[in-house]
C-alpha atoms as a PDB file:
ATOM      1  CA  UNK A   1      -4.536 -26.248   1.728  1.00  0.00           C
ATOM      2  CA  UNK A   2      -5.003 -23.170   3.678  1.00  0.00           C
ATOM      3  CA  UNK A   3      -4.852 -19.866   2.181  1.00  0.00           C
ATOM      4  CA  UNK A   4      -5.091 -16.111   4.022  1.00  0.00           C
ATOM      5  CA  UNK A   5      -5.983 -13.331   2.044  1.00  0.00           C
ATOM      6  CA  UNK A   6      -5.419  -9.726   3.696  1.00  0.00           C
ATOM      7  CA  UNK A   7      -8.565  -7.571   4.225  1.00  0.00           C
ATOM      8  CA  UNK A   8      -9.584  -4.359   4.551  1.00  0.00           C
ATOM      9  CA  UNK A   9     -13.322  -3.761   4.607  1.00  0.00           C
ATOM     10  CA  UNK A  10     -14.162  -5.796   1.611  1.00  0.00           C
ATOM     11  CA  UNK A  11     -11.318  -5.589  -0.173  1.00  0.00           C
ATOM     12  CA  UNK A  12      -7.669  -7.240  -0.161  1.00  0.00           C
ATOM     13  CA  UNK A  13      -5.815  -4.835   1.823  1.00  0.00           C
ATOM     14  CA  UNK A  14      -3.221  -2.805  -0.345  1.00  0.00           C
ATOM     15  CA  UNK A  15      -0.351  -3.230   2.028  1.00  0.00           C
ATOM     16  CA  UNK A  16       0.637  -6.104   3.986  1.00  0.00           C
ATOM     17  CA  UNK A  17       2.683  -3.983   6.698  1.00  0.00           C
ATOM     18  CA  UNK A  18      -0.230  -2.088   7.598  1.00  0.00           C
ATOM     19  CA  UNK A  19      -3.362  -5.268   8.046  1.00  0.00           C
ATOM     20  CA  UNK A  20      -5.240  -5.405  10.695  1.00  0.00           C
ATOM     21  CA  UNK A  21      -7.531  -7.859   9.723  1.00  0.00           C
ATOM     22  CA  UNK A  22      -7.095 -10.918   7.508  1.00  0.00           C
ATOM     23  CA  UNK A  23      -9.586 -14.178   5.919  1.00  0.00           C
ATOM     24  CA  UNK A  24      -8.334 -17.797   6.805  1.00  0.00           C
ATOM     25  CA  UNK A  25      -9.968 -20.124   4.377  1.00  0.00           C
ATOM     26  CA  UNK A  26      -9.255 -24.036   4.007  1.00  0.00           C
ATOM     27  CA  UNK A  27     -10.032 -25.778   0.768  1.00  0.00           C
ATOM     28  CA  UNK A  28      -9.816 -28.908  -0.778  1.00  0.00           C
ATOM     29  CA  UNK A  29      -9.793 -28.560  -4.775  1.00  0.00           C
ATOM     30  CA  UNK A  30     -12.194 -26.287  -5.442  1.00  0.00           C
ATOM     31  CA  UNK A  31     -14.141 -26.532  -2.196  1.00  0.00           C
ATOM     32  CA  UNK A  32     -13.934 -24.456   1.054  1.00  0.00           C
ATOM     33  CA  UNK A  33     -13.935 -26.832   4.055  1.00  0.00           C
ATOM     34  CA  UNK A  34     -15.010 -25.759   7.416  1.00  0.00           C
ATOM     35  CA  UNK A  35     -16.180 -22.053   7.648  1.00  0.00           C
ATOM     36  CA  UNK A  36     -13.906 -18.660   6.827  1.00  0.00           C
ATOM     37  CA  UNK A  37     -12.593 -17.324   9.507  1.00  0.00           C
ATOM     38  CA  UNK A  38     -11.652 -13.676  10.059  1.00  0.00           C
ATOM     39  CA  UNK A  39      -8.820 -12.799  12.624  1.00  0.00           C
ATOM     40  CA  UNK A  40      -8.363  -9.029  13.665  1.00  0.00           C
ATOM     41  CA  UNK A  41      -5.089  -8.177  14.647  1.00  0.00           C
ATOM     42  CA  UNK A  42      -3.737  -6.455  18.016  1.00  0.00           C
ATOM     43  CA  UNK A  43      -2.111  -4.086  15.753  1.00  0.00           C
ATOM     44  CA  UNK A  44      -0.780  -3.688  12.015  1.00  0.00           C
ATOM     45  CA  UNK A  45       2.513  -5.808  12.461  1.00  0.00           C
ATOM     46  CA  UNK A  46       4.154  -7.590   9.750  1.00  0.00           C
ATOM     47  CA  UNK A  47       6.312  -9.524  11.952  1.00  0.00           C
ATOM     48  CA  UNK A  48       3.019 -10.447  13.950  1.00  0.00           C
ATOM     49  CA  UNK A  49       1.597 -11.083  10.360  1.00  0.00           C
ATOM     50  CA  UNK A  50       4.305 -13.623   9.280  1.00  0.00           C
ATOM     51  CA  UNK A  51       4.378 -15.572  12.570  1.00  0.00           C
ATOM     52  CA  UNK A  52       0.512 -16.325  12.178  1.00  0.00           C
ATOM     53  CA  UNK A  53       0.912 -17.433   8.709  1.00  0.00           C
ATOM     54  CA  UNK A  54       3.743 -20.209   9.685  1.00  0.00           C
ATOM     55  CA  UNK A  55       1.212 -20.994  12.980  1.00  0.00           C
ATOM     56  CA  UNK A  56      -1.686 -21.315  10.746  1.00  0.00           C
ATOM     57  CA  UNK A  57       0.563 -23.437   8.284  1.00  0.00           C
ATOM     58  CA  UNK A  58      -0.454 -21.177   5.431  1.00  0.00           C
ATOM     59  CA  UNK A  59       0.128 -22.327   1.988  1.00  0.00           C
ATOM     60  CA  UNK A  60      -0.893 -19.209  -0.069  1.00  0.00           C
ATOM     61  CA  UNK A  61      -1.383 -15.463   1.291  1.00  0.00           C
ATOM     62  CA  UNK A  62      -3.026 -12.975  -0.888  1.00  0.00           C
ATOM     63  CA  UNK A  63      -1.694  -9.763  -0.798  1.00  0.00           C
ATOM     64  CA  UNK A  64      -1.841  -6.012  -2.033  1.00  0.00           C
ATOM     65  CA  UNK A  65       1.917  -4.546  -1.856  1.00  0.00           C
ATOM     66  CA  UNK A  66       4.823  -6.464   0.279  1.00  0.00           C
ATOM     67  CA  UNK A  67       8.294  -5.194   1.480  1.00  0.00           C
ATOM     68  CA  UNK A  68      10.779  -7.408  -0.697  1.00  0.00           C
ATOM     69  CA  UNK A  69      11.848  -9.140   2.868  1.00  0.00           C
ATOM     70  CA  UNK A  70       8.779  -9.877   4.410  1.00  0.00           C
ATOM     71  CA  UNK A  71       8.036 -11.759   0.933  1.00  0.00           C
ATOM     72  CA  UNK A  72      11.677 -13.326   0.996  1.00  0.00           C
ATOM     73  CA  UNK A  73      10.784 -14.264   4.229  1.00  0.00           C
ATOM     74  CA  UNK A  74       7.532 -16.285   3.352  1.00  0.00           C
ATOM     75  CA  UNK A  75       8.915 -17.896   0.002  1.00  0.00           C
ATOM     76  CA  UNK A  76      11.940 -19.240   1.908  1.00  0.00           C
ATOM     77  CA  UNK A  77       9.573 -21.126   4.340  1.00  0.00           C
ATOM     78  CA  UNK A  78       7.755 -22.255   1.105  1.00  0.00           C
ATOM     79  CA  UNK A  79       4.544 -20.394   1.394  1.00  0.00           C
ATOM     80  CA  UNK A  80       3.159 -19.230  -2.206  1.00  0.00           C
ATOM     81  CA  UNK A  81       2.763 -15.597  -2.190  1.00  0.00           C
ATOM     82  CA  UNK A  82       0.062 -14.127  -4.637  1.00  0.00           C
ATOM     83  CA  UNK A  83       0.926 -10.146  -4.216  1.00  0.00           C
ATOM     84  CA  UNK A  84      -0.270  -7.072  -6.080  1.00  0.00           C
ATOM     85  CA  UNK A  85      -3.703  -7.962  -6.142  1.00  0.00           C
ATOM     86  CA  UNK A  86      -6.560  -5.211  -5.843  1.00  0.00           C
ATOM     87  CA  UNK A  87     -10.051  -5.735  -5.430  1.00  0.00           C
ATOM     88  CA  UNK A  88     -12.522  -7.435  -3.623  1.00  0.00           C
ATOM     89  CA  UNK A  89     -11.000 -10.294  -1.289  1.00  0.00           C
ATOM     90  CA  UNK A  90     -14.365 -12.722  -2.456  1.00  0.00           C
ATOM     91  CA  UNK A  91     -13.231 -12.407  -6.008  1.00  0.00           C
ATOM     92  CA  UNK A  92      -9.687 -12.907  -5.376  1.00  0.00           C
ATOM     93  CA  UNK A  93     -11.115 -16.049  -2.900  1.00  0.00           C
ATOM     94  CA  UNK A  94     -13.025 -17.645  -5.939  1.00  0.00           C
ATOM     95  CA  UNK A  95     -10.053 -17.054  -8.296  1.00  0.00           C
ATOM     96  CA  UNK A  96      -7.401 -18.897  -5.722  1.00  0.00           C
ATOM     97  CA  UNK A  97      -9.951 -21.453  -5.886  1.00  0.00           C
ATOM     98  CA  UNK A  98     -10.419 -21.707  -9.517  1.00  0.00           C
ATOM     99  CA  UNK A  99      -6.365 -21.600  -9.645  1.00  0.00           C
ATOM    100  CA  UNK A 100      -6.829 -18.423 -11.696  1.00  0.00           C
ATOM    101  CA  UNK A 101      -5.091 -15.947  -9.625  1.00  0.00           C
ATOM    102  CA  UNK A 102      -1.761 -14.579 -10.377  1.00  0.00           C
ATOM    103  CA  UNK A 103       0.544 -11.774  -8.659  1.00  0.00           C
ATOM    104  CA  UNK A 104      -0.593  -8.522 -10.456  1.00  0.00           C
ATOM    105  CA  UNK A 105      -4.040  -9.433 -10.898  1.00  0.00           C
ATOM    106  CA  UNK A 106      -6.725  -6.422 -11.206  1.00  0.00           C
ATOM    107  CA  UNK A 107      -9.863  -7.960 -10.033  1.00  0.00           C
ATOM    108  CA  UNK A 108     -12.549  -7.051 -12.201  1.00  0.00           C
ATOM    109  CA  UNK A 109     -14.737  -5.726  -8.895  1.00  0.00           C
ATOM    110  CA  UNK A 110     -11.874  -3.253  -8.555  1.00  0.00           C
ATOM    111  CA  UNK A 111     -13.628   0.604  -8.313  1.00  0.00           C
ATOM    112  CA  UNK A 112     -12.241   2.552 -11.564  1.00  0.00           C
ATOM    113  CA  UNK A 113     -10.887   5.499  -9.288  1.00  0.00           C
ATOM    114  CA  UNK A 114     -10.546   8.776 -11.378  1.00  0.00           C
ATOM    115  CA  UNK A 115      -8.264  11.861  -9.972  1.00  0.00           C
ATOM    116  CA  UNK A 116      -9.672  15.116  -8.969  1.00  0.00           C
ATOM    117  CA  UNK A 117      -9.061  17.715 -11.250  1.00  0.00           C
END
């Protein structure tokens, strides 16, 4: 099963219209096969972004926030979207793995970011 998880430095990236670089991991049970591979985009495209899913025959993509369509999109060609996640991308990696992950999820390496006052 291959997964992608969007990235920005070392975090999944909070919005999926605007990633430029993403994590392509294979794994079998709990184990990563092969090595990860990082792919940097030409350019923050979502349509760009959804046509290398379906080439990479993507099962799951990881994802901060989605436009409703782009995630109708990928559920009607049967790709599990996990969405709404914030943290680091190796925790939400682990937790995919683990089959602990669920949309929403607040990693627990999240940064606690207070407002200015």
């Amino acid at each position: 099963m291959k997964i992608l998880i969007t990235i920005q430095e070392n975090n999944v990236a909070p919005r999926f219209d605007l990633t430029s670089e993403v994590l392509i991991a294979d794994y079998r049970g709990r184990h990563i096969i092969g090595k990860l591979r990082i792919i940097l985009m030409t350019r923050p495209s979502p349509e760009e972004l959804c046509g290398l899913i379906i080439k990479e025959d993507i099962s799951r993509v990881v994802c901060g926030g989605i436009e409703e369509t782009h995630l109708q999109y990928l559920v009607w060609k049967k790709i599990e979207v996990l969405d709404s996640i914030i943290g680091p991308y190796r925790e939400a990696l682990d937790m995919v793995k683990e089959g602990t992950l669920k949309p929403g999820t607040i990693l627990s390496g999240a940064k606690k970011i207070r407002p200015t006052e």
